[in-house]
N, C-alpha and C. Protein backbone atom coordinates (compact mmCIF):
# COMPACT_ATOMS: atom_id res chain seq x y z
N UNK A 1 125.57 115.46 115.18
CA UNK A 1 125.76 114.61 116.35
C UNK A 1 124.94 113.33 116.15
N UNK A 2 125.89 111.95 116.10
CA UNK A 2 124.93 110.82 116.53
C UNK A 2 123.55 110.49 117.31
N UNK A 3 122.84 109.94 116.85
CA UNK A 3 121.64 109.91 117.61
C UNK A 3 122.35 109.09 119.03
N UNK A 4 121.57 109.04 120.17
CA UNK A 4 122.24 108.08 121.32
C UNK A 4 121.42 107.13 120.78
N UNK A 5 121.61 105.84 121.02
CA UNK A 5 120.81 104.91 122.02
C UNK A 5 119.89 105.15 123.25
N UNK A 6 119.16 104.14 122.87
CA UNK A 6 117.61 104.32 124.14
C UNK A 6 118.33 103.16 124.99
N UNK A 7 118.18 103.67 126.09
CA UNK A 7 118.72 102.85 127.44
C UNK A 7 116.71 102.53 128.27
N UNK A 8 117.13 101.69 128.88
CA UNK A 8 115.33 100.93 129.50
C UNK A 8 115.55 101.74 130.82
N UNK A 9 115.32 102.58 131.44
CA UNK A 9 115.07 103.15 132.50
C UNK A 9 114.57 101.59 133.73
N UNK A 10 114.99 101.69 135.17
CA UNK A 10 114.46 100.64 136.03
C UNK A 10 112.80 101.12 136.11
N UNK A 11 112.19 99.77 136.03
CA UNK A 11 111.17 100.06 136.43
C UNK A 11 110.64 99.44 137.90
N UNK A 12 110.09 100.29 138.64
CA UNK A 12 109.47 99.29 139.89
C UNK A 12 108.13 99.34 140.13
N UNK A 13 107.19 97.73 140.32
CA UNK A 13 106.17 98.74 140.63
C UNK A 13 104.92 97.38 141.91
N UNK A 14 104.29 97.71 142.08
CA UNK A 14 103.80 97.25 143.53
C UNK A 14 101.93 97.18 143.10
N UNK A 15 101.18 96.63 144.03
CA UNK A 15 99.81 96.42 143.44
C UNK A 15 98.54 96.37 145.09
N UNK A 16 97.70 96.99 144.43
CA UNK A 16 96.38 96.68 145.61
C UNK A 16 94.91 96.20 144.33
N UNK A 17 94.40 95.49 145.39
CA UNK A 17 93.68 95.00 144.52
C UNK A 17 91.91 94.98 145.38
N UNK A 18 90.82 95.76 144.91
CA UNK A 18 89.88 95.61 145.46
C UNK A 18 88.30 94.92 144.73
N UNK A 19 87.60 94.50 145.05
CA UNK A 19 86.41 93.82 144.06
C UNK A 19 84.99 95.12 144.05
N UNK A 20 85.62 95.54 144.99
CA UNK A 20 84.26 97.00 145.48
C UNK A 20 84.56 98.20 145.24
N UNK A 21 85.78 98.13 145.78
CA UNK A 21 86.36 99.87 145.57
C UNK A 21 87.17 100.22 144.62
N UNK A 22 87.04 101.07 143.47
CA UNK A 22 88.07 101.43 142.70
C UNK A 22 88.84 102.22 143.12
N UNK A 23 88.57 103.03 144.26
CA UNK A 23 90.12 103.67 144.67
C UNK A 23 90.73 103.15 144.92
N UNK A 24 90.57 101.08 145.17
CA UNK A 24 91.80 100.97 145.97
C UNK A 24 92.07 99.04 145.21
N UNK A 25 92.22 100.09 143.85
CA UNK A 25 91.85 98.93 142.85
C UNK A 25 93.12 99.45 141.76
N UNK A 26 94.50 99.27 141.97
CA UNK A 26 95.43 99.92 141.14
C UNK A 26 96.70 99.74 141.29
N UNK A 27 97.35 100.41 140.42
CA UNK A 27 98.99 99.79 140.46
C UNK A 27 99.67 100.69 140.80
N UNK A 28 101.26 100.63 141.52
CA UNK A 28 101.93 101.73 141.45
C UNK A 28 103.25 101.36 140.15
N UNK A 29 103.67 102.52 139.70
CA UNK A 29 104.23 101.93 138.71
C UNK A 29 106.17 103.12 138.72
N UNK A 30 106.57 103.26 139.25
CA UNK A 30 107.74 104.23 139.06
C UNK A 30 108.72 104.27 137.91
N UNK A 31 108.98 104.73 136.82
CA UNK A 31 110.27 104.55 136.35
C UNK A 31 110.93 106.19 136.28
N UNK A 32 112.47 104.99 136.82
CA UNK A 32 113.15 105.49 137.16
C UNK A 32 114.27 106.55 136.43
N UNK A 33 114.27 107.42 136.02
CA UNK A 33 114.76 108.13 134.86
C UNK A 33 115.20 109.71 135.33
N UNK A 34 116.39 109.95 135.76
CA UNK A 34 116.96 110.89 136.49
C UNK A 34 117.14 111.78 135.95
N UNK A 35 117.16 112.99 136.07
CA UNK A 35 117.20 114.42 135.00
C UNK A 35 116.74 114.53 133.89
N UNK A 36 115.36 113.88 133.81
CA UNK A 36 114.28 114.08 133.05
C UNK A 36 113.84 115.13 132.93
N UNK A 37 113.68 116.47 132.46
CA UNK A 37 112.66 117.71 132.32
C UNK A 37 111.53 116.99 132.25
N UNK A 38 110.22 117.65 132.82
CA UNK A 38 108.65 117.39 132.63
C UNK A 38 108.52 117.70 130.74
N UNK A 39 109.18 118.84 130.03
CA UNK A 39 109.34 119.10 128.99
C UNK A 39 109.67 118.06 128.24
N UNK A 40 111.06 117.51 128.50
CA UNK A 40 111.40 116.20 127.34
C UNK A 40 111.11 114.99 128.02
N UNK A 41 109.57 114.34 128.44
CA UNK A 41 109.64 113.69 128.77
C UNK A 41 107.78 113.43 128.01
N UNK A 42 107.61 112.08 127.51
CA UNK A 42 106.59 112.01 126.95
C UNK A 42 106.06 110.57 127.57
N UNK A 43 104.71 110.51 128.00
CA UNK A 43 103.57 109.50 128.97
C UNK A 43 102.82 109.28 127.76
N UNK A 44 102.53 107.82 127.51
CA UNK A 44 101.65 107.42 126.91
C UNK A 44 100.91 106.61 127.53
N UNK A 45 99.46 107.01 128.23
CA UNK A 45 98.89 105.74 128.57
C UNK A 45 97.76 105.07 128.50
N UNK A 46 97.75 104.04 127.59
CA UNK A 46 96.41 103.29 127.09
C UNK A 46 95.95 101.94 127.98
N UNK A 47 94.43 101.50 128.04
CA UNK A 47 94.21 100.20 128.23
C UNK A 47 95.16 99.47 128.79
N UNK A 48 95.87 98.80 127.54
CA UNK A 48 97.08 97.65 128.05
C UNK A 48 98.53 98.14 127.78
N UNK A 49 98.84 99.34 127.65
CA UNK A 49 100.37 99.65 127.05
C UNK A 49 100.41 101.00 127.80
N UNK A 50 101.54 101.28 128.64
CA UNK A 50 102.12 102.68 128.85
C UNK A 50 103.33 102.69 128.43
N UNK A 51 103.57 103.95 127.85
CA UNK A 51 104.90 104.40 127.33
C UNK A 51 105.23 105.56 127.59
N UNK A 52 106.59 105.75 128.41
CA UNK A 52 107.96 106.48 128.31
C UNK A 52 108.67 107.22 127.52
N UNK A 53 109.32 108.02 126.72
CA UNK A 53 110.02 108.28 126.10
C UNK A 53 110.56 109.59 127.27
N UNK A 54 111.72 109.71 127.32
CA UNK A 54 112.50 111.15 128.05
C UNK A 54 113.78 110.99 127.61
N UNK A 55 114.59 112.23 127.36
CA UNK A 55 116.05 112.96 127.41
C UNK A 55 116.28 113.76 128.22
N UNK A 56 117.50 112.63 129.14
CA UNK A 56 118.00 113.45 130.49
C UNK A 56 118.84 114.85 130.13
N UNK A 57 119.10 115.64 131.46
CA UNK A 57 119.94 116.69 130.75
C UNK A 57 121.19 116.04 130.86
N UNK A 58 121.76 114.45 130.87
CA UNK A 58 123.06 114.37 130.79
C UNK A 58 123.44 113.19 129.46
N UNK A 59 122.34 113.88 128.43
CA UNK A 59 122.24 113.18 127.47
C UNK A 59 122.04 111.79 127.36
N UNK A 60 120.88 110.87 128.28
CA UNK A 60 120.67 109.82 128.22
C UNK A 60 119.34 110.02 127.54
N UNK A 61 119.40 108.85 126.30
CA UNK A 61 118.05 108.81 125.75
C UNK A 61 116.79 107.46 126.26
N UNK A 62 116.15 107.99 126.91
CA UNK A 62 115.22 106.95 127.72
C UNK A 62 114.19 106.18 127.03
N UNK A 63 113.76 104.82 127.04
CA UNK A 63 112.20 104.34 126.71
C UNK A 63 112.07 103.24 126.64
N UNK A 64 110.71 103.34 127.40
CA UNK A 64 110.53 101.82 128.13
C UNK A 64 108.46 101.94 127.46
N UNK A 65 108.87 100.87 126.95
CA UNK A 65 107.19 100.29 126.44
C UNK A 65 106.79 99.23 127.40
N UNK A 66 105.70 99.31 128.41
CA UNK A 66 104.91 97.86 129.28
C UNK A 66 103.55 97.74 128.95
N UNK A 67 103.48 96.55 127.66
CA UNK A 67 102.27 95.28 127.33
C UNK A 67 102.17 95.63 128.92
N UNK A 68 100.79 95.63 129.30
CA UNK A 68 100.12 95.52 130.64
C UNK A 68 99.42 93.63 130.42
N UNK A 69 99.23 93.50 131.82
CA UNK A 69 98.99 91.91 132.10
C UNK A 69 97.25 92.01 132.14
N UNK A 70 97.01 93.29 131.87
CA UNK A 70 95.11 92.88 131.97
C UNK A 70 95.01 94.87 131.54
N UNK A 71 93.80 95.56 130.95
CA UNK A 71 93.34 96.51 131.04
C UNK A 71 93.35 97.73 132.65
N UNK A 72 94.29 98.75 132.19
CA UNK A 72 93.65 100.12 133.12
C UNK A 72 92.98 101.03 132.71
N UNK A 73 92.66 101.74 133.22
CA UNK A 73 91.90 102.98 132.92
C UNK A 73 92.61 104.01 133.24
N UNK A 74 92.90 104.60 131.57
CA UNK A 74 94.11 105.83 131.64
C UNK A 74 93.37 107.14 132.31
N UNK A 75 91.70 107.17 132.18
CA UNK A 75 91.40 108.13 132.42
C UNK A 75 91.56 108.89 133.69
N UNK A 76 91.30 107.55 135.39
CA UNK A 76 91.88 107.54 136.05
C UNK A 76 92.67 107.36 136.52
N UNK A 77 93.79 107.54 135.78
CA UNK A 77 95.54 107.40 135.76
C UNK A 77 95.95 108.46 136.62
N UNK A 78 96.81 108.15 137.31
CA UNK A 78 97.44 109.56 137.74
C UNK A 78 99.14 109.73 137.19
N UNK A 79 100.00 110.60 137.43
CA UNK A 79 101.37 110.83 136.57
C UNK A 79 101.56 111.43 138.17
N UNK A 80 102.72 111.44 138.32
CA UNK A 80 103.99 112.36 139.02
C UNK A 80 105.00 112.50 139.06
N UNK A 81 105.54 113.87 137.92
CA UNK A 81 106.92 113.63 137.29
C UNK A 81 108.08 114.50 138.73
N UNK A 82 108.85 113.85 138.99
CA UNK A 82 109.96 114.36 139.95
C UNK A 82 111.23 114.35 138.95
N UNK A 83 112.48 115.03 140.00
CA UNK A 83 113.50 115.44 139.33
C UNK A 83 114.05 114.09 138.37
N UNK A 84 113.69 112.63 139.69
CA UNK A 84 114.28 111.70 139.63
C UNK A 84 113.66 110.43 139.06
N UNK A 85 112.09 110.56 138.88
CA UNK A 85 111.23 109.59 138.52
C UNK A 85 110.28 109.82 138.55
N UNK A 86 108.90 109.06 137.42
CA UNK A 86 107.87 109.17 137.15
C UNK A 86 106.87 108.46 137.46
N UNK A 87 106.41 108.79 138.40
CA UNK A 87 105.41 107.63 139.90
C UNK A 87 104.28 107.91 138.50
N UNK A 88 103.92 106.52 138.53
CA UNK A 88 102.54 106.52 138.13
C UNK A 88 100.91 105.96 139.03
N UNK A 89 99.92 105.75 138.96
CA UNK A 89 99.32 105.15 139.77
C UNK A 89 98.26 105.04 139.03
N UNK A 90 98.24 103.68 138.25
CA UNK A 90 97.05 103.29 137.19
C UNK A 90 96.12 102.36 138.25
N UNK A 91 94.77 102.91 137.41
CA UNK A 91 93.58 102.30 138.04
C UNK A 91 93.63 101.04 136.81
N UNK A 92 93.38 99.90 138.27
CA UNK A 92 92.99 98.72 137.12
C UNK A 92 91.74 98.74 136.71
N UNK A 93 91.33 98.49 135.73
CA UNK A 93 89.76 98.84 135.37
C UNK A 93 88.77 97.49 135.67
N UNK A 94 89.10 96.21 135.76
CA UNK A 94 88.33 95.43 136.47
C UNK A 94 88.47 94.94 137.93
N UNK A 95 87.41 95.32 138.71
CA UNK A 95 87.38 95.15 139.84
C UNK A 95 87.62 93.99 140.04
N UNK A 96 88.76 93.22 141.00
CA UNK A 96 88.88 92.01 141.33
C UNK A 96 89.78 92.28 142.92
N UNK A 97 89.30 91.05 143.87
CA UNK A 97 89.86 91.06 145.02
C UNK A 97 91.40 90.71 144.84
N UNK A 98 91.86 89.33 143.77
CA UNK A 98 92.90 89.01 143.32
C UNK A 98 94.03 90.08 142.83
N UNK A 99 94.79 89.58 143.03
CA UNK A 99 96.58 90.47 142.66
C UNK A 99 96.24 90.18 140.81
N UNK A 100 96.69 90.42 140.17
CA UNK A 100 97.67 90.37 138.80
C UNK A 100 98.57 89.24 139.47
N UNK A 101 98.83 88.18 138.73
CA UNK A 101 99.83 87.50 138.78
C UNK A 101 101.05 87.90 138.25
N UNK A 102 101.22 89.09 137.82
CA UNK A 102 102.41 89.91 137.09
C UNK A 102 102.03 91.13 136.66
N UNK A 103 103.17 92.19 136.21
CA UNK A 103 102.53 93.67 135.63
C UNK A 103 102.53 93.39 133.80
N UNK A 104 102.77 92.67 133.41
CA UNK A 104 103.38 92.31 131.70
C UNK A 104 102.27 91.00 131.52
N UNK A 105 102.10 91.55 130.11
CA UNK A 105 101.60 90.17 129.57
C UNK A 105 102.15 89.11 128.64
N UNK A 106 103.75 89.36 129.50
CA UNK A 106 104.53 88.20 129.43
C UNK A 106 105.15 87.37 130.03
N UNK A 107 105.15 86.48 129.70
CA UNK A 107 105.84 85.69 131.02
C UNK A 107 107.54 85.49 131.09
N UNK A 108 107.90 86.59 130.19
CA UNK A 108 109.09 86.34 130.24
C UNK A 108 110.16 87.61 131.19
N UNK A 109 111.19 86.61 131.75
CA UNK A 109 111.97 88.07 133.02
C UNK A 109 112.50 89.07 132.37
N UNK A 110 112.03 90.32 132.54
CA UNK A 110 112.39 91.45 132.05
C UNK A 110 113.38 91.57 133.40
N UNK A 111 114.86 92.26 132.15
CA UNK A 111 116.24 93.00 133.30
C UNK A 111 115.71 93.93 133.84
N UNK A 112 115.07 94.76 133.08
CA UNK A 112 115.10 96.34 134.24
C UNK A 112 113.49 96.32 134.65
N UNK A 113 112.97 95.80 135.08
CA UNK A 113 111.71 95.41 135.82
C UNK A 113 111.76 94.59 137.37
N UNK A 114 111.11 95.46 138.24
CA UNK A 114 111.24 94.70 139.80
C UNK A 114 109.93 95.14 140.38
N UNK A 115 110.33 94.21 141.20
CA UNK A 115 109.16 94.57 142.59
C UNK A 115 109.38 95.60 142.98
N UNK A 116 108.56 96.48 143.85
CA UNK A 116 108.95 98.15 144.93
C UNK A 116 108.49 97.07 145.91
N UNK A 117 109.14 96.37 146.99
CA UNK A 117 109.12 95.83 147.97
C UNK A 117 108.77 97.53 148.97
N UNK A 118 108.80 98.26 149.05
CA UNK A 118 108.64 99.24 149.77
C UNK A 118 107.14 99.78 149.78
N UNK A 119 106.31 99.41 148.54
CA UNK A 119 104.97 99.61 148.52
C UNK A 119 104.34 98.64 148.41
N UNK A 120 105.05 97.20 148.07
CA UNK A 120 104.28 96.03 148.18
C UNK A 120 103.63 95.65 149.73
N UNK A 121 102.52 95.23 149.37
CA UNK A 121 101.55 94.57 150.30
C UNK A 121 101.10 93.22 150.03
N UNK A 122 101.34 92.10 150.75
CA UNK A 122 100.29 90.92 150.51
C UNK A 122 98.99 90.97 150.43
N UNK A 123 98.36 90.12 149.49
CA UNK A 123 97.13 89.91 148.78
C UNK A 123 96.00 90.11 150.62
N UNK A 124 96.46 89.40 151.60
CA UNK A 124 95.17 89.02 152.75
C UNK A 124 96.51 90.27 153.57
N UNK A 125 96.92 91.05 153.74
CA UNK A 125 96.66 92.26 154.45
C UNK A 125 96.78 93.61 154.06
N UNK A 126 96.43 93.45 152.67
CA UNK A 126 96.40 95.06 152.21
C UNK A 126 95.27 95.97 152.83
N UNK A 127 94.05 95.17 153.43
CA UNK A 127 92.75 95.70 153.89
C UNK A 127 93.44 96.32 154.95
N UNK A 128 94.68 96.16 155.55
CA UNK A 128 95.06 96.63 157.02
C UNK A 128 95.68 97.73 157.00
N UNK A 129 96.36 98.32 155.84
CA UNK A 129 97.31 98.94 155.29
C UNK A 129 96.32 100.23 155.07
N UNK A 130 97.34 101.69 155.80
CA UNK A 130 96.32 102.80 155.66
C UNK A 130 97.14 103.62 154.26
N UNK A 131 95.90 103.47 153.19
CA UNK A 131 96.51 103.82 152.02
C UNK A 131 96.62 105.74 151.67
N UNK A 132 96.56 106.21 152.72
CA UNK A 132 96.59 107.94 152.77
C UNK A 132 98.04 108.65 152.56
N UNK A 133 98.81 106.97 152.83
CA UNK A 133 100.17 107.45 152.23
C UNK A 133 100.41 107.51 151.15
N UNK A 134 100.05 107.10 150.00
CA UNK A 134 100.33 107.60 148.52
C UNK A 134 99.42 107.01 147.60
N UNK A 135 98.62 106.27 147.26
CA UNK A 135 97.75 106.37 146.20
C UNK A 135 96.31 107.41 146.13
N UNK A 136 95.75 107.51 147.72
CA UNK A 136 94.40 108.56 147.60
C UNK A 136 95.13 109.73 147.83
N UNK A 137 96.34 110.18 148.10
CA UNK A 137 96.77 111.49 148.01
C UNK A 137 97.14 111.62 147.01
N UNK A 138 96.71 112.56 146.27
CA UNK A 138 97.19 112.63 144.88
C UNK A 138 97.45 113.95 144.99
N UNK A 139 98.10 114.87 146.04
CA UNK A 139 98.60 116.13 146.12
C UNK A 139 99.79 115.93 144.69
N UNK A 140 99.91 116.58 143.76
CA UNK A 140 101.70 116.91 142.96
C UNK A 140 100.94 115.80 141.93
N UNK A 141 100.12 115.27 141.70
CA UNK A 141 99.65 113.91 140.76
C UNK A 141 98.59 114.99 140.00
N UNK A 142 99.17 114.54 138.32
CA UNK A 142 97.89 114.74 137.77
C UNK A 142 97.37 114.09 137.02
N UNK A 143 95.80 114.17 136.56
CA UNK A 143 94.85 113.02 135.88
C UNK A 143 95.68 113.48 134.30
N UNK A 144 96.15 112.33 133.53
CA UNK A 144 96.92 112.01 132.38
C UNK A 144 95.56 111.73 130.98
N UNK A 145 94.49 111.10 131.56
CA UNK A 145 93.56 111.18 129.98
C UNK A 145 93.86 110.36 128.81
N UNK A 146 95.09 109.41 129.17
CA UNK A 146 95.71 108.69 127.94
C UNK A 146 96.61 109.63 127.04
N UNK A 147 97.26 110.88 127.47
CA UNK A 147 98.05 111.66 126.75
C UNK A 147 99.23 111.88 127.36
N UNK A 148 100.20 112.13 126.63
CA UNK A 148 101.62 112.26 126.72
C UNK A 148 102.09 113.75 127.11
């Protein structure tokens, strides 16, 4: 059997940004990759690069590589693989009040890359925003270590 082709899974992902607190100093990151097994599905996540690789059970071959726009810390990474997608929630590792001006450290428009307008917050009212809805709950999330 032919190998498939790797198709780019959508990615979406949204940002809080703190100068004091590292819990609330991180990215959300989802890609989107549907009938993924936790089994055929491989997390790579370093410093400035996380990587993807999965095979759906309807024979789609998945993988998406993201150059990061500044350093995280995989250690406090979290993963949460669902039927339908792989929520991530990387700690940025330098404390800054400022957004990322982007998730890539490129400036060029990636197709399957977007905003999650659904977890986005503006830079002057994220302080207002009660974050118990999904980044400090890390119920079903586990710490990743930089391994796949």
């Amino acid at each position: 059997m032919p190998e498939l082709p790797q198709v780019h899974p959508e990615v979406t992902w949204a940002q809080r940004s703190s100068d004091s607190d590292a819990e609330r100093n991180y990215l959300y990151v989802n890609i989107k990759a549907a009938d993924v097994a936790r089994s055929d599905a491989k997390i790579d996540i370093k410093p400035t690069n996380v990587t993807f690789t999965g095979d759906s059970k309807k024979g789609v071959k998945y993988h998406v590589s993201l150059d990061l726009y500044a350093e995280i810390d995989p250690e406090n990474s979290k993963v949460n693989h669902s039927d339908r997608e792989v929520e991530l929630v990387l700690r940025k590792k330098e404390l800054k009040e400022e957004y990322w001006p982007r998730l890539l450290n490129t400036t060029q428009k990636i197709h399957f890359l977007k905003t999650d307008f659904d977890k986005w917050v503006d830079e002057d009212e994220q302080d207002e925003v009660n974050e118990d809805d999904y980044a400090n709950n890390f119920g079903g999330f586990e710490a990743r270590g930089g391994r796949g």
